[in-house]
Protein backbone atom coordinates (compact mmCIF):
# COMPACT_ATOMS: atom_id res chain seq x y z
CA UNK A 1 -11.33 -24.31 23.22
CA UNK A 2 -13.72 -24.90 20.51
CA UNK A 3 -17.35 -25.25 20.63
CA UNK A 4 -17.91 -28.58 18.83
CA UNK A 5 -20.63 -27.81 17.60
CA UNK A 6 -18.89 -26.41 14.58
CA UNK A 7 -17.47 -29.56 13.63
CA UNK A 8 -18.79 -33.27 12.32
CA UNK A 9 -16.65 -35.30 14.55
CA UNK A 10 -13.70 -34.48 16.80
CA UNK A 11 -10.54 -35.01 14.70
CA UNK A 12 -7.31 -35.79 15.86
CA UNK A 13 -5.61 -32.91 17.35
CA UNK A 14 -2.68 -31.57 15.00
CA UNK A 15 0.42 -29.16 15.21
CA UNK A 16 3.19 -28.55 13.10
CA UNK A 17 7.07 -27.47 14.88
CA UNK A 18 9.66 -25.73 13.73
CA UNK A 19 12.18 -28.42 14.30
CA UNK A 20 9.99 -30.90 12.26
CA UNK A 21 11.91 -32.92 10.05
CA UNK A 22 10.45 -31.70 6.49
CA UNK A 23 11.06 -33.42 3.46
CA UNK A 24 10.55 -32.22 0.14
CA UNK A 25 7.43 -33.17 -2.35
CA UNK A 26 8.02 -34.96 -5.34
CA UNK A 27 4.64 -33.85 -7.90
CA UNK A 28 4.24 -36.19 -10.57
CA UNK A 29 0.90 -35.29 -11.07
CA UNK A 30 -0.70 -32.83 -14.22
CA UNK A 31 -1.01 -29.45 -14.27
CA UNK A 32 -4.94 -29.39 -14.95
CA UNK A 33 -7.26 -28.71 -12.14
CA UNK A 34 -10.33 -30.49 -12.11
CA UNK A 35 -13.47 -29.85 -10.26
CA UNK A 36 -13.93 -32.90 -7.21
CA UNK A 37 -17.48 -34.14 -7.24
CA UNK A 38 -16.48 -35.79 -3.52
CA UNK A 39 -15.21 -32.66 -2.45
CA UNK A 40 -18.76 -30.82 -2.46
CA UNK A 41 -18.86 -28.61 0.80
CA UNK A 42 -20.01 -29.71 3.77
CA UNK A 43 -21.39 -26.84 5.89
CA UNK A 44 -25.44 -27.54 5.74
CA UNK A 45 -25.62 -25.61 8.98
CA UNK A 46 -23.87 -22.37 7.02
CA UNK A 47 -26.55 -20.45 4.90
CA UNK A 48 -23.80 -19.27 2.68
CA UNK A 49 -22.81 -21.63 -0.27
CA UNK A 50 -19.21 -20.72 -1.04
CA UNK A 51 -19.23 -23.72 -4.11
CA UNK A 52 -17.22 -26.96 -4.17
CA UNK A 53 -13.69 -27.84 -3.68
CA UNK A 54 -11.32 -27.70 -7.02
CA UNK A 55 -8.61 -29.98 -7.20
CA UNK A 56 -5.30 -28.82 -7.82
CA UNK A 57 -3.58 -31.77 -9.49
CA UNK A 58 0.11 -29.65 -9.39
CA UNK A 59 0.53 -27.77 -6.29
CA UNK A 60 3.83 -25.77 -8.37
CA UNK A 61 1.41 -24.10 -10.31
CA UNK A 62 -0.66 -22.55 -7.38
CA UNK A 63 -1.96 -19.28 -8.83
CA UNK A 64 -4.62 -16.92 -5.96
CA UNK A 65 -7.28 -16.11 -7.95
CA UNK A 66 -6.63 -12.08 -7.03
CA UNK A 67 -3.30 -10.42 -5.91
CA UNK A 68 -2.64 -10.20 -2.53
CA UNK A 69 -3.26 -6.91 -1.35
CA UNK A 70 -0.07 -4.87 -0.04
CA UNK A 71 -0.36 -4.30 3.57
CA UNK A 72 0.53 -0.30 4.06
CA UNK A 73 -0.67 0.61 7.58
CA UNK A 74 1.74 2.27 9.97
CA UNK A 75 3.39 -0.22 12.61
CA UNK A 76 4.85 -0.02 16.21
CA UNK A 77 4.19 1.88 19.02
CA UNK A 78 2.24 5.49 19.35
CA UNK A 79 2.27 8.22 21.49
CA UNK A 80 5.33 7.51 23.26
CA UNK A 81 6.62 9.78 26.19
CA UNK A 82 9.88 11.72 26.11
CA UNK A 83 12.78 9.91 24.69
CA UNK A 84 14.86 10.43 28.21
CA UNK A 85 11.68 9.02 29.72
CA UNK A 86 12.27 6.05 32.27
CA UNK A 87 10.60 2.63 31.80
CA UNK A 88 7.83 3.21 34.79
CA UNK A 89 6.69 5.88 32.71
CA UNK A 90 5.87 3.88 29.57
CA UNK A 91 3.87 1.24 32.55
CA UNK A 92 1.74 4.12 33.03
CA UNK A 93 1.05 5.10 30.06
CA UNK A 94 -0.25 1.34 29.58
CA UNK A 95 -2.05 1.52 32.78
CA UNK A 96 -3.74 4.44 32.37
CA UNK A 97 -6.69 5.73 30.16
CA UNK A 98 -6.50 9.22 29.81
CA UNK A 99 -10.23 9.20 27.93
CA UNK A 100 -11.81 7.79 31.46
CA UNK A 101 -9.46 8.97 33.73
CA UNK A 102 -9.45 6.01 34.96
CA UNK A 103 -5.84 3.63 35.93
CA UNK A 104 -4.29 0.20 37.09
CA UNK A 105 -3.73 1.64 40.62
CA UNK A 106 -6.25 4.11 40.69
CA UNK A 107 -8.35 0.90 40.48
CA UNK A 108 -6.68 -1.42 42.89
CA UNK A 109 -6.76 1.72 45.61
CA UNK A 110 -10.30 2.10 45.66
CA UNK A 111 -11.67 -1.34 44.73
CA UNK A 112 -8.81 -2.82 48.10
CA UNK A 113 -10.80 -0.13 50.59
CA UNK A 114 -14.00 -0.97 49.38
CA UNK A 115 -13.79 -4.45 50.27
CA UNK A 116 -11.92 -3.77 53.52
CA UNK A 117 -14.89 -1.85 54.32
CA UNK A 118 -17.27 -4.31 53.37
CA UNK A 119 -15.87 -6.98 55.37
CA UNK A 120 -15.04 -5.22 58.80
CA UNK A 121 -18.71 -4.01 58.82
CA UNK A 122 -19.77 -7.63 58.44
CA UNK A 123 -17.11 -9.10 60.73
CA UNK A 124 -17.73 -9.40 64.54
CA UNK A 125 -14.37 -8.59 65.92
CA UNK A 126 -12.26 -6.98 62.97
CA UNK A 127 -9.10 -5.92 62.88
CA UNK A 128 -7.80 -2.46 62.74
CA UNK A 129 -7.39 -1.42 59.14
CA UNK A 130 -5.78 1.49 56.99
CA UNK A 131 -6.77 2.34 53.89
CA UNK A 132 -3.62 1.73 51.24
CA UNK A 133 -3.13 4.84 49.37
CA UNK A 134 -1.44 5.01 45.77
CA UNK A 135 2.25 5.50 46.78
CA UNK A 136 1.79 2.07 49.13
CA UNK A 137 0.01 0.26 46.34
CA UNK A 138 2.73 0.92 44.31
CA UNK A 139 5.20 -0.27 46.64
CA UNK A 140 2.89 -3.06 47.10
CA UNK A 141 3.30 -4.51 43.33
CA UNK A 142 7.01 -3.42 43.53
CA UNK A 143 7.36 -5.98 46.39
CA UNK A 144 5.19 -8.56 44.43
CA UNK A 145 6.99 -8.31 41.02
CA UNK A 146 9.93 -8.58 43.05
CA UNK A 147 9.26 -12.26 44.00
CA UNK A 148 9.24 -13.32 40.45
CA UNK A 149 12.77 -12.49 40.47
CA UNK A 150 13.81 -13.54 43.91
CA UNK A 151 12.48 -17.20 44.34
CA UNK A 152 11.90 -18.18 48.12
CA UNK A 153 9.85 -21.27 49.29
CA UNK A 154 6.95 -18.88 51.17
CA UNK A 155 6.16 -15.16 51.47
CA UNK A 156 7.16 -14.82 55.38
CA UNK A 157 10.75 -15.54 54.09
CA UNK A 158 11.13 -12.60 52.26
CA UNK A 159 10.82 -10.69 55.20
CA UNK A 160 13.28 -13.52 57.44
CA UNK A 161 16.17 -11.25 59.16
CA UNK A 162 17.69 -14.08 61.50
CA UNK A 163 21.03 -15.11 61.48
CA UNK A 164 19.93 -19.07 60.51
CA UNK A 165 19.25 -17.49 57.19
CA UNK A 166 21.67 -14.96 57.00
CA UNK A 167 22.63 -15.94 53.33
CA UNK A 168 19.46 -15.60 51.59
CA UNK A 169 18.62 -12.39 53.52
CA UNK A 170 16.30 -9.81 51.55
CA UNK A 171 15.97 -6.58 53.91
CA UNK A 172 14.99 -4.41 50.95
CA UNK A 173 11.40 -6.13 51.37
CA UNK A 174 11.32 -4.93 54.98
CA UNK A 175 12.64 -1.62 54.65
CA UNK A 176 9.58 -0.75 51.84
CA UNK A 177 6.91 -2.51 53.91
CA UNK A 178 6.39 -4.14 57.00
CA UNK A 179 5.34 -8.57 56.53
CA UNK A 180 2.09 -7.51 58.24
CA UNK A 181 1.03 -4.65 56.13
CA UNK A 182 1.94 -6.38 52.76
CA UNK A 183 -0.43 -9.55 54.14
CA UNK A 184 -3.08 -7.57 54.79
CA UNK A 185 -3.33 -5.49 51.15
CA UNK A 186 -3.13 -9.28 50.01
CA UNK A 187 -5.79 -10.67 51.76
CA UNK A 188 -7.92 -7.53 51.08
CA UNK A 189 -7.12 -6.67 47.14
CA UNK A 190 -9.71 -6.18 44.74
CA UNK A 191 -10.51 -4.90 41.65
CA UNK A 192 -14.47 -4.33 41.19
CA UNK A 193 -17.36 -3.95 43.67
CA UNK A 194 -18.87 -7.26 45.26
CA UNK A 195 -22.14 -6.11 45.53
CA UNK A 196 -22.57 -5.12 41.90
CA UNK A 197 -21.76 -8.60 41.05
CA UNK A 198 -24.82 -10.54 39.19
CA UNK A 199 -25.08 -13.90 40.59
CA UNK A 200 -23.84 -17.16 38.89
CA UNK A 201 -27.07 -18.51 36.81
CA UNK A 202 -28.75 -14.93 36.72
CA UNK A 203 -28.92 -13.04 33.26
CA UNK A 204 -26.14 -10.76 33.06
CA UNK A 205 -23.75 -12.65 35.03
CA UNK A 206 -20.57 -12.00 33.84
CA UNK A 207 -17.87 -15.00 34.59
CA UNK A 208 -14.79 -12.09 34.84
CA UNK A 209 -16.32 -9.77 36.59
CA UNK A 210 -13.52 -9.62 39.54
CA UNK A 211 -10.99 -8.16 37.56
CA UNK A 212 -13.40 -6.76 34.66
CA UNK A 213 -12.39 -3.63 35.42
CA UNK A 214 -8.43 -4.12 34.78
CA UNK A 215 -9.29 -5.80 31.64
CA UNK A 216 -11.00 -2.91 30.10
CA UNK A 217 -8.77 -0.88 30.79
CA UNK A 218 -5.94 -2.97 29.19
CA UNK A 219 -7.88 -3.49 26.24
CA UNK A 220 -8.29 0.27 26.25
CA UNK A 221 -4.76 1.30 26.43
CA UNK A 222 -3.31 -1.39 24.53
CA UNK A 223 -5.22 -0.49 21.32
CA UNK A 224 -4.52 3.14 22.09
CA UNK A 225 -0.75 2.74 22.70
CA UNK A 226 0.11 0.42 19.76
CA UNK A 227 -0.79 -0.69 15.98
CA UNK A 228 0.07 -3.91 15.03
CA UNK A 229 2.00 -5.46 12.56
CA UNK A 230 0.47 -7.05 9.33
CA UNK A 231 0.70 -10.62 10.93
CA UNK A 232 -1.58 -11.36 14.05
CA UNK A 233 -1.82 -14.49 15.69
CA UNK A 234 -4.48 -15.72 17.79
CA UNK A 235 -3.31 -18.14 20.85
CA UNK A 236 -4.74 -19.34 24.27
CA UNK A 237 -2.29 -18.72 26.72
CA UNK A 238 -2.37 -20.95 30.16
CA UNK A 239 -2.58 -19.22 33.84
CA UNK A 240 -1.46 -21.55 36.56
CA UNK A 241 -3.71 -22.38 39.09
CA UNK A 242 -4.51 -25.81 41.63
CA UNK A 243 -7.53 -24.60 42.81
CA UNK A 244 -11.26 -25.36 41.66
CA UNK A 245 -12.96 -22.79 39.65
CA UNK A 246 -15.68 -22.96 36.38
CA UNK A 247 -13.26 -20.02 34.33
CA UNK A 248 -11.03 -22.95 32.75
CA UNK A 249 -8.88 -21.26 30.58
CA UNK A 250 -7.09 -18.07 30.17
CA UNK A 251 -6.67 -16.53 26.55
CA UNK A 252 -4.12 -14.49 24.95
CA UNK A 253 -5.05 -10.81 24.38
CA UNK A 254 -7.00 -10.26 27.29
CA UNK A 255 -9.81 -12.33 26.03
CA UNK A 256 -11.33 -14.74 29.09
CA UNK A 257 -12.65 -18.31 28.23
CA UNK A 258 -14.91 -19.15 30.75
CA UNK A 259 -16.50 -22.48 29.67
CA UNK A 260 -19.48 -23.66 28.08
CA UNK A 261 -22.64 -21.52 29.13
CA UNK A 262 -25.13 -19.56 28.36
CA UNK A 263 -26.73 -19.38 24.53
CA UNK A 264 -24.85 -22.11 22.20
CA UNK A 265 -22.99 -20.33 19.44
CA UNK A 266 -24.19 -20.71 15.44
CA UNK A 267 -20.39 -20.89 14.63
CA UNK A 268 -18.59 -22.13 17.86
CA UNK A 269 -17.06 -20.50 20.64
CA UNK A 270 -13.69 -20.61 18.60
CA UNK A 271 -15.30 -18.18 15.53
CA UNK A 272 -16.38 -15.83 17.77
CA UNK A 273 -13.39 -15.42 19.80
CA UNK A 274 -11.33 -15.10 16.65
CA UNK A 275 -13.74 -12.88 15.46
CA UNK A 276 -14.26 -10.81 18.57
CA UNK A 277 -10.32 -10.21 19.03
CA UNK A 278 -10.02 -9.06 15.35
CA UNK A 279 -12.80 -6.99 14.55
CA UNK A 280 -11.15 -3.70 15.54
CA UNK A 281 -8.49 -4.63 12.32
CA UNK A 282 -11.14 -5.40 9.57
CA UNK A 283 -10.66 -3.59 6.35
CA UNK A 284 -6.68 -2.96 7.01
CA UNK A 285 -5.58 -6.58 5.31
CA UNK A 286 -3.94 -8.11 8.04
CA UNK A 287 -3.25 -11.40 8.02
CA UNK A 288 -4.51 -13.39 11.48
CA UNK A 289 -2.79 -17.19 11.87
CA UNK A 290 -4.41 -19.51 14.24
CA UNK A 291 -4.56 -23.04 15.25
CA UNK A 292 -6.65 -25.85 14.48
CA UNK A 293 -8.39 -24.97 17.99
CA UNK A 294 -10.43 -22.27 15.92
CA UNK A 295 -9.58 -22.52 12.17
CA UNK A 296 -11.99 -23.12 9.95
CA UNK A 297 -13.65 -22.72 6.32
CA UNK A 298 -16.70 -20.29 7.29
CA UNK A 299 -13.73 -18.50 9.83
CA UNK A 300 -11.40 -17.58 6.74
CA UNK A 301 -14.43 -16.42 4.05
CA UNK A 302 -15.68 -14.39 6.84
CA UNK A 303 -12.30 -12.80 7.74
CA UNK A 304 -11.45 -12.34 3.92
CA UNK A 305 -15.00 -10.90 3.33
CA UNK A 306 -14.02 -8.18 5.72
CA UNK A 307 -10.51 -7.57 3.93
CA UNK A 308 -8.51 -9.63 6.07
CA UNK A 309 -6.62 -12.97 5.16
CA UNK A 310 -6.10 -15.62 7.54
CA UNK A 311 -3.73 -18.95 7.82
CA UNK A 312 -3.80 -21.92 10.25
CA UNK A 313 -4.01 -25.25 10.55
CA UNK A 314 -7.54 -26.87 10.80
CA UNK A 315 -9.06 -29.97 11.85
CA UNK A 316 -10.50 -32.38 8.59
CA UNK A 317 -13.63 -32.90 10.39
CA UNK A 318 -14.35 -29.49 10.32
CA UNK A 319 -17.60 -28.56 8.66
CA UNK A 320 -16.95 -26.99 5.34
CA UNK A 321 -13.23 -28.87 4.86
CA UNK A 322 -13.23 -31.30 1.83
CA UNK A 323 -14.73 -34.57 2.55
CA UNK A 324 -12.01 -36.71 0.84
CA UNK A 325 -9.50 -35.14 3.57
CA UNK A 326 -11.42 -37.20 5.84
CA UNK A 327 -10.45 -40.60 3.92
CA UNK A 328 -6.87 -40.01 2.34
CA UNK A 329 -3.71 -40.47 3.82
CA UNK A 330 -0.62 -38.44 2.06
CA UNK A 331 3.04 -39.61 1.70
CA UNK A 332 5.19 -38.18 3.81
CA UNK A 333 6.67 -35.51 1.90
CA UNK A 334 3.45 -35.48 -0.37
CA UNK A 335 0.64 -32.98 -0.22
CA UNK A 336 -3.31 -32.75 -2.04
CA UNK A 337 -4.67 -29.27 -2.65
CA UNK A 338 -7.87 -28.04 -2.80
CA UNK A 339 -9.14 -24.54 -3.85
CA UNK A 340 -12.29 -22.73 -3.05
CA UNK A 341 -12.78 -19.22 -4.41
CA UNK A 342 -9.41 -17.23 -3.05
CA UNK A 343 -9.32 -20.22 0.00
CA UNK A 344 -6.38 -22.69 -0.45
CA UNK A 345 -6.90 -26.56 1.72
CA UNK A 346 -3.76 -28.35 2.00
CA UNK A 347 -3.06 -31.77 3.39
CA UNK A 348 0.54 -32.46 3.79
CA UNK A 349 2.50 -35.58 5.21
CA UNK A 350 4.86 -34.84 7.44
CA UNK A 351 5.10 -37.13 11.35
CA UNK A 352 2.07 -36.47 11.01
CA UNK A 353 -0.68 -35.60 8.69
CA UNK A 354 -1.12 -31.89 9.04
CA UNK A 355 -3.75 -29.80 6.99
CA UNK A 356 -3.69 -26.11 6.64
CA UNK A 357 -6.22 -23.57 5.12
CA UNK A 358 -5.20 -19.47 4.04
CA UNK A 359 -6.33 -17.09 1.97
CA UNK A 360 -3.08 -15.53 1.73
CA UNK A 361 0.20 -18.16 1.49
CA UNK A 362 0.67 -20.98 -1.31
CA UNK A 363 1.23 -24.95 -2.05
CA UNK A 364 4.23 -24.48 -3.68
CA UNK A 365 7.83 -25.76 -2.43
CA UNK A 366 10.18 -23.44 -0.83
CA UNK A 367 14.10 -24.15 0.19
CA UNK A 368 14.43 -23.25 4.13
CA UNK A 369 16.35 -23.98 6.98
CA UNK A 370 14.66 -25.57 10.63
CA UNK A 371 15.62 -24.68 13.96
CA UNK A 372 18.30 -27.14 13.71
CA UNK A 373 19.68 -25.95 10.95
CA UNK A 374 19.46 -28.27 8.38
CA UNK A 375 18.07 -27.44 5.06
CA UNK A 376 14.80 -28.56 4.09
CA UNK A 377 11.86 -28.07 1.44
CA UNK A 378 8.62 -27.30 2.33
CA UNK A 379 5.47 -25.53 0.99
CA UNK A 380 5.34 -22.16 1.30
CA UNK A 381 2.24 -22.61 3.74
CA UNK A 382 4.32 -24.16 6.61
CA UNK A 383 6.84 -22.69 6.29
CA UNK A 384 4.96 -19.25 6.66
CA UNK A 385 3.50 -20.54 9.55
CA UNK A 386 6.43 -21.77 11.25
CA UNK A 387 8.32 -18.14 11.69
CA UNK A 388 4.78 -16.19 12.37
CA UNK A 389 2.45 -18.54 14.84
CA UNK A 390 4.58 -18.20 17.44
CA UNK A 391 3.81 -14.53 19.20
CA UNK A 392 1.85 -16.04 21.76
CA UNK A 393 4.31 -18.86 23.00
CA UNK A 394 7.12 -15.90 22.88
CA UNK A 395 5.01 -13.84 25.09
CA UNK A 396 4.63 -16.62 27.66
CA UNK A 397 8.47 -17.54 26.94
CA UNK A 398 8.98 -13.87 28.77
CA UNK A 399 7.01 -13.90 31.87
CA UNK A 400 6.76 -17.32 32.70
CA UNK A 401 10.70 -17.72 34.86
CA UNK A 402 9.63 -14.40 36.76
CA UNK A 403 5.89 -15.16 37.81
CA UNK A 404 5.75 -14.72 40.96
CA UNK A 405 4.90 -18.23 42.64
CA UNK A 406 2.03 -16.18 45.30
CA UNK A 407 -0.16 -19.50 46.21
CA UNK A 408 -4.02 -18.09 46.22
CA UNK A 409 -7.37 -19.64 46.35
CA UNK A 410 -8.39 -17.04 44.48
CA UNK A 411 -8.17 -17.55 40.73
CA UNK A 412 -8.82 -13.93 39.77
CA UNK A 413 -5.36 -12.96 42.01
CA UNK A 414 -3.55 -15.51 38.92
CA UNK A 415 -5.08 -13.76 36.42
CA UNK A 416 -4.08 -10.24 37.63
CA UNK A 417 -0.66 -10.53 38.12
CA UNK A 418 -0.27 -12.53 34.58
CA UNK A 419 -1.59 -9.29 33.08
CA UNK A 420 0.22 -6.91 35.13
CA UNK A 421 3.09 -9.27 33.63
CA UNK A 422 2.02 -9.07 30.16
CA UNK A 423 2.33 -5.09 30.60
CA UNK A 424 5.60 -5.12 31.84
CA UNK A 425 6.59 -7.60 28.28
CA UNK A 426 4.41 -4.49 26.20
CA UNK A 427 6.39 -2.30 27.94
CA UNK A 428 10.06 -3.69 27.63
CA UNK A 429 8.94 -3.97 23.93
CA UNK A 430 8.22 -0.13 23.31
CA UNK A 431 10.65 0.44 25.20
CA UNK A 432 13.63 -1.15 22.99
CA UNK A 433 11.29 -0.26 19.98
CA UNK A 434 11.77 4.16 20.96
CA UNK A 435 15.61 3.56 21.78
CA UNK A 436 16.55 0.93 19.12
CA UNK A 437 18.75 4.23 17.91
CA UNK A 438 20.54 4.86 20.93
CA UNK A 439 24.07 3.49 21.36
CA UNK A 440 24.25 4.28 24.92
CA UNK A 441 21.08 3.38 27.32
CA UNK A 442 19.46 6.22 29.71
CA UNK A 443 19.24 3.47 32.10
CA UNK A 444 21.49 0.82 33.39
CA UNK A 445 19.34 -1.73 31.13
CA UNK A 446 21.14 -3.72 28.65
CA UNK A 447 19.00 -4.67 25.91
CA UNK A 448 21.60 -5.46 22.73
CA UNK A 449 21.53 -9.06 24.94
CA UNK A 450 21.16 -11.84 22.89
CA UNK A 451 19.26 -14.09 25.95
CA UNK A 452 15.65 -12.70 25.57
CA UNK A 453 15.05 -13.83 29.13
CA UNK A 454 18.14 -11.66 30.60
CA UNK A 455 16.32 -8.64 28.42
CA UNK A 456 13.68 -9.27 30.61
CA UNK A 457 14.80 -10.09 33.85
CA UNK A 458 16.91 -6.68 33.21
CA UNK A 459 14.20 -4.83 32.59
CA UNK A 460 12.20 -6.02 35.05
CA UNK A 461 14.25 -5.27 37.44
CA UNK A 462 14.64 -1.84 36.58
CA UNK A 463 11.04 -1.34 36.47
CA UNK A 464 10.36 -2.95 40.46
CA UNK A 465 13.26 -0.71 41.47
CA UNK A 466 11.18 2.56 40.20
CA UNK A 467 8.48 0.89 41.78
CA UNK A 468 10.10 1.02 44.96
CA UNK A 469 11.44 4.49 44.93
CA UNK A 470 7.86 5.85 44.82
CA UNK A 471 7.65 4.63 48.61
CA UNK A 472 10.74 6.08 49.41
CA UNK A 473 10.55 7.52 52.53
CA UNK A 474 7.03 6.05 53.20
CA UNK A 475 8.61 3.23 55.15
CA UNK A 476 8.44 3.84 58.44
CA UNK A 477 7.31 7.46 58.63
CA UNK A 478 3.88 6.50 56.56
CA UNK A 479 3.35 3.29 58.44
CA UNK A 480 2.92 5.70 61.51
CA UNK A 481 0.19 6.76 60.35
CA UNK A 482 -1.71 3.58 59.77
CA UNK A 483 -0.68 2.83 63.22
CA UNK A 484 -2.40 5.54 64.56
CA UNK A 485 -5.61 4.42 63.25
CA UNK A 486 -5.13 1.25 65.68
CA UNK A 487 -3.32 -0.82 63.21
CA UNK A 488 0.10 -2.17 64.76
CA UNK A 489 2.87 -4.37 62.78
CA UNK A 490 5.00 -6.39 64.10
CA UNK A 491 8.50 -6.45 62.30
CA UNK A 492 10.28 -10.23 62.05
């Protein structure tokens, strides 16, 4: 993910588990810290000079040079709708910014008719089209989130009504909309204007600009609908896809990485992500965790600069990190510290050798218990970072069994249904988070279930249901009147 051009050399890529086998650290080492002359920093490409690397000869004694500041914002969900409210109703409230009037299907609506039109004007013999209105959109993504939950090898079968396959039969697909119909919204969905799209290589060419749109909006609403917790983690987050295409990587938080391009970064790709996701939380003393994909020395001074403290695990050939990281090898079960200012380096020796920089945990050893339940010492560092960086993979954890497995060329398609996914995982959470009070659900959802996956199958379920009721009665009586328009389906 990186840029390397924030770092010497590309170091061996690191991660620490929670079922790693920790042992505990036997320091027989003083309890005077001396100043490293090796340890001089090594960022000659960073105007600011943040001083050298102290050695912490007993890790026990870890003092931060200033108390950690006590994080007092409000948490949880805002604005929420009426407590008897059903689940659909908290999607809309994610899908829809009241400030710009604008929403998820609003979108989809006009941006799908748009391109229809755009392509039967330019094609010789067209077919007859009608343009989807909001109560068949909605059906439409009822129907798609559906297939996450009902797995079939191809989209035709979902609409198969012979006897050969009488025991995997789904009519409730053909009784909300006709095979032919729900192909054709597919082929022509869309989500911004083609011809307002700067081409590859041109200046102001943006690489998301397909479903740039959507992503506002999310980023809109989700800020508006939610304040986070004191502990933020920054994550990439895969989308899959088989086919060719330059955007390489999806990211966690509605953030696109689209490859290496345009002007090279001063501080790598990685700081300005980090940077770019958390800048709407400076000043509140959160505390962001991250990987060694984008941790680094000039990352957590800049964070803590803007009152915000930071842990992760970093790469040793990162510029900035102490050069004598670069040569040692710890024990396992041994760690070296190093302090700089409020910024704690530790290098600990574990399977493998892990090193971890924050401005807000400690060296010292901690009693805990892994996910296999056996006891264990460890510094309070890993630990720490064991029971927070893990939001992200969580997140994933929900949506991934119910994706629904649509093959497209189109990347963009991938992308919008992960995020239309991601809303429904927002949702479920606000959901339980308004009702965690209530004994007895408004709803046939059962969410004191200990499988996180049922809780969201459940839920998602629910949700698709609702989605389906808004075309009640539009079945056959609405699909009259896109026949009149020329338009005729052909029921299988």
């Amino acid at each position: 993910m990186s840029d390397q051009s924030d770092f010497e050399d590309e170091g061996s890529e690191m991660s620490i588990l929670d079922d790693v086998d920790f042992e505990s650290s036997d320091s027989d080492s003083n309890s005077n810290n001396n100043a490293d002359s090796t340890d001089s920093e090594d960022e000659s490409d960073v105007p600011v000079v943040r001083g050298p690397w102290i050695t912490i000869n007993d890790p026990e004694t870890y003092e931060h040079p200033s108390e950690i500041v006590q994080f007092e914002q409000r948490i949880g969900p805002i604005n929420p709708p009426p407590i008897n409210s059903h689940p659909i109703e908290y999607f809309d409230r994610l899908a829809s910014d009241p400030a710009t009037g604008g929403s998820l299907i609003n979108i989809l609506v006009t941006e799908t008719n748009r391109y229809a039109d755009q392509y039967i004007q330019q094609a010789e013999n067209p077919k007859p089209w009608s343009n989807v209105n909001a109560s068949e959109m909605r059906a439409f993504l009822g129907l798609f989130l559906s297939m996450g939950l009902v797995k079939k090898p191809n989209l035709r079968s979902y609409w198969n009504v012979s006897m050969d396959s009488w025991i995997t039969n789904t009519p409730a697909f053909k009784s909300v909309m006709p095979r032919n119909r729900f192909q054709n919204i597919l082929r022509f969905l869309h989500c911004n204007n083609n011809e307002e799209e700067v081409p590859r290589g041109q200046e102001g060419h943006d690489h998301a600009h397909k479903i740039r749109p959507v992503l506002d909006l999310l980023n809109n609403t989700f800020k508006d609908n939610s304040e986070l917790a004191r502990d933020i983690t920054v994550d990439e987050s895969m989308v899959g896809f088989k086919g060719r295409h330059h955007l390489v990587q999806y990211v966690n938080t509605l953030s696109l990485y689209c490859g290496k391009g345009g002007a090279r970064s001063q501080h790598g790709s990685g700081f300005d992500l980090v940077t770019d996701l958390v800048n709407p939380f400076y000043n509140k003393w959160h505390h962001v965790l991250v990987d060694n994909a984008f941790c680094s020395p000039h990352l957590c001074h800049y964070l803590l600069e803007r009152n915000t403290y930071m842990t992760g695990t970093v790469r040793v050939h990162r510029k900035g990190m102490p050069s004598s990281f670069k040569r040692i090898r710890v024990p396992k079960g041994e760690r070296e510290v190093r302090q700089q200012g409020q910024l704690m380096a530790m290098k600990y020796g574990d399977r493998k050798q892990v090193t971890f920089l924050s401005t807000f945990s400690d060296p010292r050893i901690i009693p805990t218990t892994n996910a296999r339940g056996v006891r264990r010492e460890v510094p309070t560092v890993v630990n720490l970072y064991n029971k927070k960086m893990g939001g992200v993979d969580l997140g994933d954890q929900h949506i991934q069994s119910y994706d629904p497995d649509v093959r497209s060329l189109k990347m963009w398609k991938k992308l919008l249904i992960n995020m239309i996914l991601r809303v429904i995982a927002l949702v479920k959470l606000q959901y339980r988070y308004w009702h965690r009070d209530q004994k007895k659900m408004t709803t046939k959802l059962n969410l004191c279930e200990r499988d996180t996956e049922v809780q969201f199958l459940r839920f998602k379920e629910d949700m698709t249901k609702m989605e389906a009721r808004y075309s009640k009665g539009f079945g056959q009586e609405h699909f009259k009147k896109c026949t009149r328009g020329g338009y005729r389906a052909r029921h299988t």
